[in-house]
Protein backbone atom coordinates (compact mmCIF):
# COMPACT_ATOMS: atom_id res chain seq x y z
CA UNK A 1 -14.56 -2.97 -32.95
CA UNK A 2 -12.03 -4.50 -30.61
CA UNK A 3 -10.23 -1.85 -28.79
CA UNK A 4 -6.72 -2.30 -27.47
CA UNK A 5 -6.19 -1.63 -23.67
CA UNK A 6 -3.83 1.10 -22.58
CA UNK A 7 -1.26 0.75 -19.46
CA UNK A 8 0.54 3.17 -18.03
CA UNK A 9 3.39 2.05 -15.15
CA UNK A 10 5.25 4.56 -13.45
CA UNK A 11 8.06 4.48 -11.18
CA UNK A 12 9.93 1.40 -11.96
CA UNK A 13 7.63 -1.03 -11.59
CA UNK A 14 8.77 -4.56 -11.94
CA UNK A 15 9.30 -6.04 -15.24
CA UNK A 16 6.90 -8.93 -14.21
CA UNK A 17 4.08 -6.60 -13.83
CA UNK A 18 4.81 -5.96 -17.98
CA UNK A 19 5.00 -9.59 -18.36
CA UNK A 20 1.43 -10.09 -16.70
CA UNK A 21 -0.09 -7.30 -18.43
CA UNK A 22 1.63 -7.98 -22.01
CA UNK A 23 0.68 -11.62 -22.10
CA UNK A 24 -2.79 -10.71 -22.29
CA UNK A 25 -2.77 -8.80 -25.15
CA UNK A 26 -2.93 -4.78 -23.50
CA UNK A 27 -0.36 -2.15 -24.78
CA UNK A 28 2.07 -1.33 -22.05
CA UNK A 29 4.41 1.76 -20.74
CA UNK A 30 6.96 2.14 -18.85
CA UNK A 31 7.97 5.48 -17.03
CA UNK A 32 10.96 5.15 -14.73
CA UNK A 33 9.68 8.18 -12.29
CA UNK A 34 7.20 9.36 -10.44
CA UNK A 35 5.16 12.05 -12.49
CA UNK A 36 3.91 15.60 -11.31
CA UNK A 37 0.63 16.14 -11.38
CA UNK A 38 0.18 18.37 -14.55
CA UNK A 39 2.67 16.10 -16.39
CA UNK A 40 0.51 12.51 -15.06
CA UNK A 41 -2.83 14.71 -15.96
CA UNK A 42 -0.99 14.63 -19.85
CA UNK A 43 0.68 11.22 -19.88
CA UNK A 44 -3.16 9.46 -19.25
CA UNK A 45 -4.81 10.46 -22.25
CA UNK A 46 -5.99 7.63 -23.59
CA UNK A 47 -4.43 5.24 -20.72
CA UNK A 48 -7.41 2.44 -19.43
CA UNK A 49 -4.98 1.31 -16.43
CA UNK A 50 -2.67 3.03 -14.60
CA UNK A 51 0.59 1.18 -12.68
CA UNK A 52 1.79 3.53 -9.35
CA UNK A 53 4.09 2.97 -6.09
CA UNK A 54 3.87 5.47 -3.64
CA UNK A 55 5.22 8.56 -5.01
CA UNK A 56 2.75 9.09 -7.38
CA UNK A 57 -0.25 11.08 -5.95
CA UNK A 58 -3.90 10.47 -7.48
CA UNK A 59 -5.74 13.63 -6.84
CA UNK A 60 -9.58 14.61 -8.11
CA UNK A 61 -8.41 16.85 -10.71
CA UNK A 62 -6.31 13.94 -11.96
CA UNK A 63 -9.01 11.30 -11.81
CA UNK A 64 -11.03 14.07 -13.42
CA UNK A 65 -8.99 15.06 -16.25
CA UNK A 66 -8.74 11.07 -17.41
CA UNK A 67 -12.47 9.54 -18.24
CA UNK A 68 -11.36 6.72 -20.29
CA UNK A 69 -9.09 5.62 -16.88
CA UNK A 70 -11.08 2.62 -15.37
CA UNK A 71 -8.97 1.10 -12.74
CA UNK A 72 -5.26 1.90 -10.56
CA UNK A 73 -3.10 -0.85 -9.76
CA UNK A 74 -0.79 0.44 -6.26
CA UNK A 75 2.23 -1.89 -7.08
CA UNK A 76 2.69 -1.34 -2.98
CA UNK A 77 0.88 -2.09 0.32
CA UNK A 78 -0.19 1.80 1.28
CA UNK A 79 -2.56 3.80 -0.64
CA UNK A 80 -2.62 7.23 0.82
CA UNK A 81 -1.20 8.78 -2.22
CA UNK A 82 -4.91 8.11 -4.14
CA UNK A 83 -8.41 10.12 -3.18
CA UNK A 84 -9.89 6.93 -3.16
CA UNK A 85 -13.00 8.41 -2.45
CA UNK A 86 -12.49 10.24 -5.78
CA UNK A 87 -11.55 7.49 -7.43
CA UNK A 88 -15.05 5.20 -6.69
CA UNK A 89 -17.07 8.35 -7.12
CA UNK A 90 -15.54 8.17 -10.94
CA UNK A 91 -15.98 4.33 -11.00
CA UNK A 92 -12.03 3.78 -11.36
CA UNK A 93 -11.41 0.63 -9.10
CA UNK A 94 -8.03 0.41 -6.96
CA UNK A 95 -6.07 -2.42 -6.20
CA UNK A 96 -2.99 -2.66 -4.07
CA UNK A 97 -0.83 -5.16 -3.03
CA UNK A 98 -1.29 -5.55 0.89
CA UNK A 99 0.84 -9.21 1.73
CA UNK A 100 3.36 -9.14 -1.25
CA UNK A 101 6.33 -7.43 0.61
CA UNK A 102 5.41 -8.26 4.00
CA UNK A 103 8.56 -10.40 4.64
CA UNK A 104 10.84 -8.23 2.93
CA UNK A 105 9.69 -5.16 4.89
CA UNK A 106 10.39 -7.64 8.51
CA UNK A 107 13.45 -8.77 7.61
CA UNK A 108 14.99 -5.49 7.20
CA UNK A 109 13.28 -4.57 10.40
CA UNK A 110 14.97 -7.67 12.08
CA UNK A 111 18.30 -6.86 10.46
CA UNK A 112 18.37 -3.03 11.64
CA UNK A 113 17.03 -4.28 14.95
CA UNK A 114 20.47 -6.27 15.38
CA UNK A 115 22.85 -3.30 13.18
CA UNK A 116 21.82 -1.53 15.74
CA UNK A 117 22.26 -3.39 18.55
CA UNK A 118 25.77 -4.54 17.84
CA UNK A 119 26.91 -0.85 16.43
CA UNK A 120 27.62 -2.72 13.19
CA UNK A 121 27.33 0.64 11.07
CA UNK A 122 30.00 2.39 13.29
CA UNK A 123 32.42 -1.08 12.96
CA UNK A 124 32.04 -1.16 9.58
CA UNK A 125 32.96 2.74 8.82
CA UNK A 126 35.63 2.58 11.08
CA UNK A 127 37.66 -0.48 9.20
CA UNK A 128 36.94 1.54 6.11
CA UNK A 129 38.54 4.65 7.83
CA UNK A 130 41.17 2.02 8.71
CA UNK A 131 40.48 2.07 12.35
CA UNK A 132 40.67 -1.24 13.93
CA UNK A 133 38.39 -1.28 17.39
CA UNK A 134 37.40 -4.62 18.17
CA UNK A 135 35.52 -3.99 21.61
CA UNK A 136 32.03 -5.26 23.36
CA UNK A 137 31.42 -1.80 24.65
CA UNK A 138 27.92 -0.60 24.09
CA UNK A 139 27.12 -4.13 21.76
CA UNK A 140 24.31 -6.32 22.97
CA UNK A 141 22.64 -9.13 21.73
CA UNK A 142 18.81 -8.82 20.83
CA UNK A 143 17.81 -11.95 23.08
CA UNK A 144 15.76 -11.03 25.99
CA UNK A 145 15.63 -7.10 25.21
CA UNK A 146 12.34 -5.98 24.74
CA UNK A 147 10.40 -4.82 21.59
CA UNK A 148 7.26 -2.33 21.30
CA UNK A 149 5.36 -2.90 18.05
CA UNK A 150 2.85 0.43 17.48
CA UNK A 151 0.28 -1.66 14.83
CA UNK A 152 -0.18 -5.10 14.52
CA UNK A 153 -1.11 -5.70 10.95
CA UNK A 154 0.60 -8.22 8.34
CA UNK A 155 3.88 -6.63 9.34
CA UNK A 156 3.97 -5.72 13.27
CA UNK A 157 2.30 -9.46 13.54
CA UNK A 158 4.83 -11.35 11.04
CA UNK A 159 7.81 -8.60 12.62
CA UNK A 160 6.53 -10.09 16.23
CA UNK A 161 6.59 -13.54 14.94
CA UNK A 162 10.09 -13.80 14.29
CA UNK A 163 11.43 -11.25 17.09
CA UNK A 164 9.71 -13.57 19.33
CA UNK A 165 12.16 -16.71 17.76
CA UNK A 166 15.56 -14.72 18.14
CA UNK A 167 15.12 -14.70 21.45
CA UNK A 168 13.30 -10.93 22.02
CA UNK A 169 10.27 -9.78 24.56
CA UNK A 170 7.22 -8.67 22.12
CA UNK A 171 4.99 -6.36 23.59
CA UNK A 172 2.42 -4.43 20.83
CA UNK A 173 -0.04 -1.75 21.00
CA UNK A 174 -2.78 -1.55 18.28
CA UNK A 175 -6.43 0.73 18.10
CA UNK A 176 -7.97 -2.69 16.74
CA UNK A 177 -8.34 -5.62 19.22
CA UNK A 178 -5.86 -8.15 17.23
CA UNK A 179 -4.87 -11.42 18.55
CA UNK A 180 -1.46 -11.79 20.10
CA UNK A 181 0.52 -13.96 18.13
CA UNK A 182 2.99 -16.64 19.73
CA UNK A 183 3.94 -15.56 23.60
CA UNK A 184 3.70 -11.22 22.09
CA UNK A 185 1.38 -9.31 24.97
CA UNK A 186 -0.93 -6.64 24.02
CA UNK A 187 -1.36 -3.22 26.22
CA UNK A 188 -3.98 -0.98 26.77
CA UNK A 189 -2.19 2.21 25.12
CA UNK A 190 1.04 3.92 23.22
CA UNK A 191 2.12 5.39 26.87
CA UNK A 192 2.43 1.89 28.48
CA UNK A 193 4.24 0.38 25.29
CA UNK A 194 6.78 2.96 25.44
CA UNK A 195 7.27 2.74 29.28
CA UNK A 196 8.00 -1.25 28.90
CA UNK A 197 10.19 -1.32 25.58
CA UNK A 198 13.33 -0.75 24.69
CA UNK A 199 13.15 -1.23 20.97
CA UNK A 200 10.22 0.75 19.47
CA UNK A 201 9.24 0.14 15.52
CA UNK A 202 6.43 1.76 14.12
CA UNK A 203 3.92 -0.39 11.40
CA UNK A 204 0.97 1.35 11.01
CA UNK A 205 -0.91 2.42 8.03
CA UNK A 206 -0.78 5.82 5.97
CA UNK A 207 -4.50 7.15 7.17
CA UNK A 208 -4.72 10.98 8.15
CA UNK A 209 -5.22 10.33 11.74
CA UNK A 210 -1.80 8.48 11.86
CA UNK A 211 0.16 11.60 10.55
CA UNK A 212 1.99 13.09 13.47
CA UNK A 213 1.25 10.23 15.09
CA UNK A 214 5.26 10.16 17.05
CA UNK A 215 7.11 13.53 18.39
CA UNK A 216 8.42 14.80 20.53
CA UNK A 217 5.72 13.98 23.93
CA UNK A 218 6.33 10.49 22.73
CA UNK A 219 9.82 10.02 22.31
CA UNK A 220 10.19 11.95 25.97
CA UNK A 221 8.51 8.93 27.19
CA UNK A 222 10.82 6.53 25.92
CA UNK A 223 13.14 4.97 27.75
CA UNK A 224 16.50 6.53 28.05
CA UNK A 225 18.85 4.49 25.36
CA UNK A 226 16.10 3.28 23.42
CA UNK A 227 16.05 2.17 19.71
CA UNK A 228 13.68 3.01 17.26
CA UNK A 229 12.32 2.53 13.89
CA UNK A 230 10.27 3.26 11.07
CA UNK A 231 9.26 1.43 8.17
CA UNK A 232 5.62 2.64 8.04
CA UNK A 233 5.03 6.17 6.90
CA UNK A 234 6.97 9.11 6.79
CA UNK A 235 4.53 11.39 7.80
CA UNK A 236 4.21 9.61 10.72
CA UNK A 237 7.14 10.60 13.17
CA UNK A 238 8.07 14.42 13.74
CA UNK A 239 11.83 14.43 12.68
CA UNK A 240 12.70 17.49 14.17
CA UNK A 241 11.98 16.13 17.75
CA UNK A 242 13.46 12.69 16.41
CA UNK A 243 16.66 14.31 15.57
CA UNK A 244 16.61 16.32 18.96
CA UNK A 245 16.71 13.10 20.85
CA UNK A 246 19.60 11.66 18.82
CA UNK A 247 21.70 14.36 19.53
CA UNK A 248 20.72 14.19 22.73
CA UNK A 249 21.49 10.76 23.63
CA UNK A 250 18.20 9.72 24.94
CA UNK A 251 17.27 8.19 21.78
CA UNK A 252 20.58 5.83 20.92
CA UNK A 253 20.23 4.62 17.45
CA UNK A 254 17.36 5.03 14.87
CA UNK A 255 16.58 2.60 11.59
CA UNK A 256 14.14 5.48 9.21
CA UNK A 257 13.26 3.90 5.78
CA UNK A 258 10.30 6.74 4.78
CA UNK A 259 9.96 10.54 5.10
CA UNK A 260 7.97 13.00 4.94
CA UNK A 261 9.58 14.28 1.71
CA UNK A 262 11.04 12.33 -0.78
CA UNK A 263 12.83 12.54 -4.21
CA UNK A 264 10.65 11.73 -6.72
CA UNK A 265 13.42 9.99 -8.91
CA UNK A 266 16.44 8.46 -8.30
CA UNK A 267 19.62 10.85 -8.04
CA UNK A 268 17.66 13.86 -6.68
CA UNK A 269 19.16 15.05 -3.65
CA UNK A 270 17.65 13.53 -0.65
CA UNK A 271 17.51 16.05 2.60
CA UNK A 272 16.64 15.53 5.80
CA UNK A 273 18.17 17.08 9.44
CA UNK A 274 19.18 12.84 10.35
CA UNK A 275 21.79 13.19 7.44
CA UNK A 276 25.16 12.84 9.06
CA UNK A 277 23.98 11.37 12.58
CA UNK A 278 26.54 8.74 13.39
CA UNK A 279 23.80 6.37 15.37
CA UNK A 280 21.33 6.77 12.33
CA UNK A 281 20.67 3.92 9.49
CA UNK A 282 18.68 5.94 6.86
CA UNK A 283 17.79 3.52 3.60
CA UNK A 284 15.69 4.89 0.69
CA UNK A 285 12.31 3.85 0.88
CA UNK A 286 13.33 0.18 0.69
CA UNK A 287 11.32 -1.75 3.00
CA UNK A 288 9.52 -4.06 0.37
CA UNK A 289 12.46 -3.72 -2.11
CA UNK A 290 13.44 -7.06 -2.41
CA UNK A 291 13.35 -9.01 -5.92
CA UNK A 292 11.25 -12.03 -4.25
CA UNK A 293 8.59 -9.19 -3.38
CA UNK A 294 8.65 -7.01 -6.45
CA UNK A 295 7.79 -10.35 -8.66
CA UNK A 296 5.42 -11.17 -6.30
CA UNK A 297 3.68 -7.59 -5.92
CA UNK A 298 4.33 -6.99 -10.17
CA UNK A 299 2.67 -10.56 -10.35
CA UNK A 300 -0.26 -10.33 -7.63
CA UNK A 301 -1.41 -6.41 -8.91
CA UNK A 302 -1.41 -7.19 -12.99
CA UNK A 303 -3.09 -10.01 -12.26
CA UNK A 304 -5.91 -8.26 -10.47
CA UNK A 305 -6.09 -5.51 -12.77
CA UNK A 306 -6.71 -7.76 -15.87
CA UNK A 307 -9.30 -9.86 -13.75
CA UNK A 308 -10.69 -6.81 -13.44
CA UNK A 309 -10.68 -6.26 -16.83
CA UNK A 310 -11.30 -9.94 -18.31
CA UNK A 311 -14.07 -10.64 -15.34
CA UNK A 312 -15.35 -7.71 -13.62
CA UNK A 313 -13.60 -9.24 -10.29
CA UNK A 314 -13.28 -6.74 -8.06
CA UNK A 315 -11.82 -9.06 -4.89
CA UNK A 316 -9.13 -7.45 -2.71
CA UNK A 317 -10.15 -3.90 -4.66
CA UNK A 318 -9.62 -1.62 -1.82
CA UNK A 319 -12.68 1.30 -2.74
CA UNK A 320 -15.45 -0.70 -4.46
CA UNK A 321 -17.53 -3.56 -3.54
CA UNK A 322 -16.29 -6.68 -3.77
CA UNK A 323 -16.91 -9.18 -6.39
CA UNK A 324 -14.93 -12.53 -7.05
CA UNK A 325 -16.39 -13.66 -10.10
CA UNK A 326 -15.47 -16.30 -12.44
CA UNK A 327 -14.88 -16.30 -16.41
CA UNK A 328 -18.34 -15.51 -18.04
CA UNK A 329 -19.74 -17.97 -19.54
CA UNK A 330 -21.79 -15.75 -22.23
CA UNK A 331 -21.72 -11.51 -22.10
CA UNK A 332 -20.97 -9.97 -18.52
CA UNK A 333 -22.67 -6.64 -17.60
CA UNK A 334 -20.92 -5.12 -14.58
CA UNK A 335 -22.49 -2.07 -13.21
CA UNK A 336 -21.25 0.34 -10.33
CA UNK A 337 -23.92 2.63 -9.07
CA UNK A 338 -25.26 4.46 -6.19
CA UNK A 339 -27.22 1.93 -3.65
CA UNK A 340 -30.47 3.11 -3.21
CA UNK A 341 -33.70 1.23 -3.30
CA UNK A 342 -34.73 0.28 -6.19
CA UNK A 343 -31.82 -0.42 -8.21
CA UNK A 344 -31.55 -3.39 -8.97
CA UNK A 345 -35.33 -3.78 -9.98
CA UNK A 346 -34.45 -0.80 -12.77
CA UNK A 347 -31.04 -2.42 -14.28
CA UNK A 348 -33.07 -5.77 -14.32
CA UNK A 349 -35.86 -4.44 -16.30
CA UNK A 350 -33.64 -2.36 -18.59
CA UNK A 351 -31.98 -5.96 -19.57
CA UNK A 352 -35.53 -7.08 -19.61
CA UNK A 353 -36.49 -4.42 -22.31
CA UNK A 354 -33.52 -6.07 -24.41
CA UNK A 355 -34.91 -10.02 -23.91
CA UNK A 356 -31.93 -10.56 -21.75
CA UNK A 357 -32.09 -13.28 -20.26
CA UNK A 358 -30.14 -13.52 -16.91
CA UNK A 359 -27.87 -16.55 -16.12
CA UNK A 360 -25.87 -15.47 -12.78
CA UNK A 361 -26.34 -12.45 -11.08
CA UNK A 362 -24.20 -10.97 -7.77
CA UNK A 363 -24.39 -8.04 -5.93
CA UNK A 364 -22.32 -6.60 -3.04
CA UNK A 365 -22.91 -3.38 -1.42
CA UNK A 366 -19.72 -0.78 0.42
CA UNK A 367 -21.81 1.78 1.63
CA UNK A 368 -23.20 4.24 -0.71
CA UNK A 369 -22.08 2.26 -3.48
CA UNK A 370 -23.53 -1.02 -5.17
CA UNK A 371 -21.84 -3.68 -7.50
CA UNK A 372 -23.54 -5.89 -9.65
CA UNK A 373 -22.39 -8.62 -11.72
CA UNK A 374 -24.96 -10.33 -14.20
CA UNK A 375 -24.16 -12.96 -16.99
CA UNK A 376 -26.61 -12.33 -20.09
CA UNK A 377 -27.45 -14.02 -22.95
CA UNK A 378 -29.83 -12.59 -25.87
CA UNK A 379 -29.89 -10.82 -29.22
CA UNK A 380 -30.51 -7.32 -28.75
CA UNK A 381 -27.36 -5.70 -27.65
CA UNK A 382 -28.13 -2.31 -29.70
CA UNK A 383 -29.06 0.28 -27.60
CA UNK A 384 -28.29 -1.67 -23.99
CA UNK A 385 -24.83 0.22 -23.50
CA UNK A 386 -27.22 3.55 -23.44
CA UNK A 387 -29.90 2.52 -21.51
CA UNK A 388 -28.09 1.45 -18.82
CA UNK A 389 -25.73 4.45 -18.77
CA UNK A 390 -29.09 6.43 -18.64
CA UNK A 391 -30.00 5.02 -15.46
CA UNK A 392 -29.89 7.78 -12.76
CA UNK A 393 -27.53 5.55 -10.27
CA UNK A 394 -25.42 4.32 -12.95
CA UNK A 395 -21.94 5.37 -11.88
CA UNK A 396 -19.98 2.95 -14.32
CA UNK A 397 -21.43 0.35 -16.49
CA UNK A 398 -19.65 -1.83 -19.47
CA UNK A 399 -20.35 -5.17 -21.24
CA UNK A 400 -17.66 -7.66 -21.40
């Protein structure tokens, strides 16, 4: 009997996203918020897919309490906010969106860069406090000043890209050797980026050994007057010692998008000690919140997830192997397990106890765990589903 797929999206995903996921028959809904884990541990009873951004937190006990839950679509570039390693271990696949909102995110970068630069937040509350000050005192221009990128990913790289064509000095500092993109100079560590840059902005990814990453050692060495942003991770910079450099002067302006605590719906109060600083741009988490990326990112992720679905594909899944596979042309079986020798000798002779015959077969390997994609064709489907669940490295197996 045909059974109709569950989706659950949370936090205001974009209506393409329901478009995608509608349009191929699943049943789809829509939560506005982020949920708590008790109240997300209810809400997935039943659910097959699950739609997050990145206030939403994926914990064991969640993946846990939701069996029937086979894949997690991160409508977002980061996914911190999931055990991943919980998630594979339960055979619930993850897919994010990692070059969606890569523009959006540098553009608002680029624009902050030049807000700041030009004190166009102070000129613009001043004429609405009726103040007229038209002076050059403390404006610059961005050409020629220098600019520190901390990660060189899809975003410090594109963000160094166009810095580079307004005129601006790119220096970047990354634990991967990346290449250098356009005339942009790599150095040898965080304390020589800092010494040679005036702007710093901060693009690096949401993994533990990043949290705590900028305080207050690091904004000492700074240059006096410098600017600096983040559009990365909120856990990232120490805003205590942030906020003591603002007040003190040494730090002139900061652009802060993330934090380490957020509302987890929109009209909660937001607090944080850089409320109220006059050389501060806070914005909510907006980085990728453009509409040309949330199509794209609503788009890219539903389409994944019902490849997933449709296919077995797992390409771009960010915890299992991965499998680009194309429409089957008979029955698929797609089985996660545990990749030890042997394996694929014992699911191969289990579809051999059924006359299967195999027409395509694929395998990829991410450490500990194994992927396998076989096409079938045969007549004795009744008691395969079992057998192969029965295998002692079967982690996930199903029959599309």
């Amino acid at each position: 009997m045909w059974l109709l797929v569950k989706v659950l999206l949370l936090e205001n995903i974009h209506s393409e996203a329901h478009r995608v996921l509608t349009s191929r028959g699943y049943d789809v809904t829509n939560v506005g918020s982020a949920l708590a884990e008790d109240e997300l541990i209810e809400a997935l009873d039943g659910v097959d897919f699950l739609g997050i951004r990145s206030r939403t937190y994926i914990t064991r006990r969640v993946l846990e309490s939701a069996p029937q839950l086979s894949a997690i679509g991160a409508f977002c570039i980061g996914t911190n906010q999931i055990d991943l390693g919980a998630a594979a271990d339960r055979g619930v696949a993850v897919f994010n969106a990692p070059y969606s909102n890569t523009r959006s995110v540098v553009e608002l970068a680029i624009a902050e860069i030049i807000s700041m630069a030009r004190h166009l937040t102070d000129r613009n509350a001043d004429m609405h406090a009726g103040v007229w000050d038209k002076t050059a005192i403390g404006s610059h221009e961005v050409r020629g000043r220098t600019l520190g990128i901390v990660g060189y990913g899809n975003i410090g790289s594109q963000l160094s890209v166009m810095a580079e064509a307004l005129g601006m000095h790119v220096y970047f500092y990354d634990l991967v050797d990346r290449l250098a993109l356009g005339n942009a100079r790599r150095v040898n560590s965080l304390e020589e980026l800092l010494e040679v840059s005036e702007t710093i902005s901060l693009h690096v990814d949401g993994r533990a050994s990043n949290a705590g990453l900028f305080g207050a050692e690091q904004f000492a060495q700074m240059r006096p007057r410098s600017l600096f942003l983040n559009l990365c991770r909120g856990n990232v910079v120490d805003h205590d010692a942030l906020h003591d450099n603002l007040v003190s002067g040494h730090i002139a302006g900061a652009a802060i998008d993330v934090f380490p605590t957020e509302p987890k719906a929109k009209g909660e109060e937001f607090v944080s000690k850089l409320r109220g600083l006059p050389n501060v741009i806070l914005t909510p988490h907006i980085g990728g919140s453009t509409q040309e990326a949330q199509v794209d990112i609503g788009r890219y992720v539903a389409g994944k997830l019902a490849d997933y679905d449709a296919h077995g594909t797992t390409s771009m899944c960010v915890n299992l192997p991965e499998v680009a596979a194309p429409a089957p042309a008979e029955q698929r079986v797609v089985h996660l397990h545990h990749n030890v020798p042997g394996v694929m000798a014992r699911l191969n002779q289990a579809l051999a106890n059924h006359d299967m015959n195999i027409g395509a077969q694929t395998l990829a390997t991410r450490g500990l765990l194994g992927y396998a994609v076989t096409d079938i064709a045969g007549e004795h489907y009744d008691g395969l589903m079992a057998e192969l669940e029965g295998l002692d490295e079967t982690i996930r197996v199903r029959v599309i």
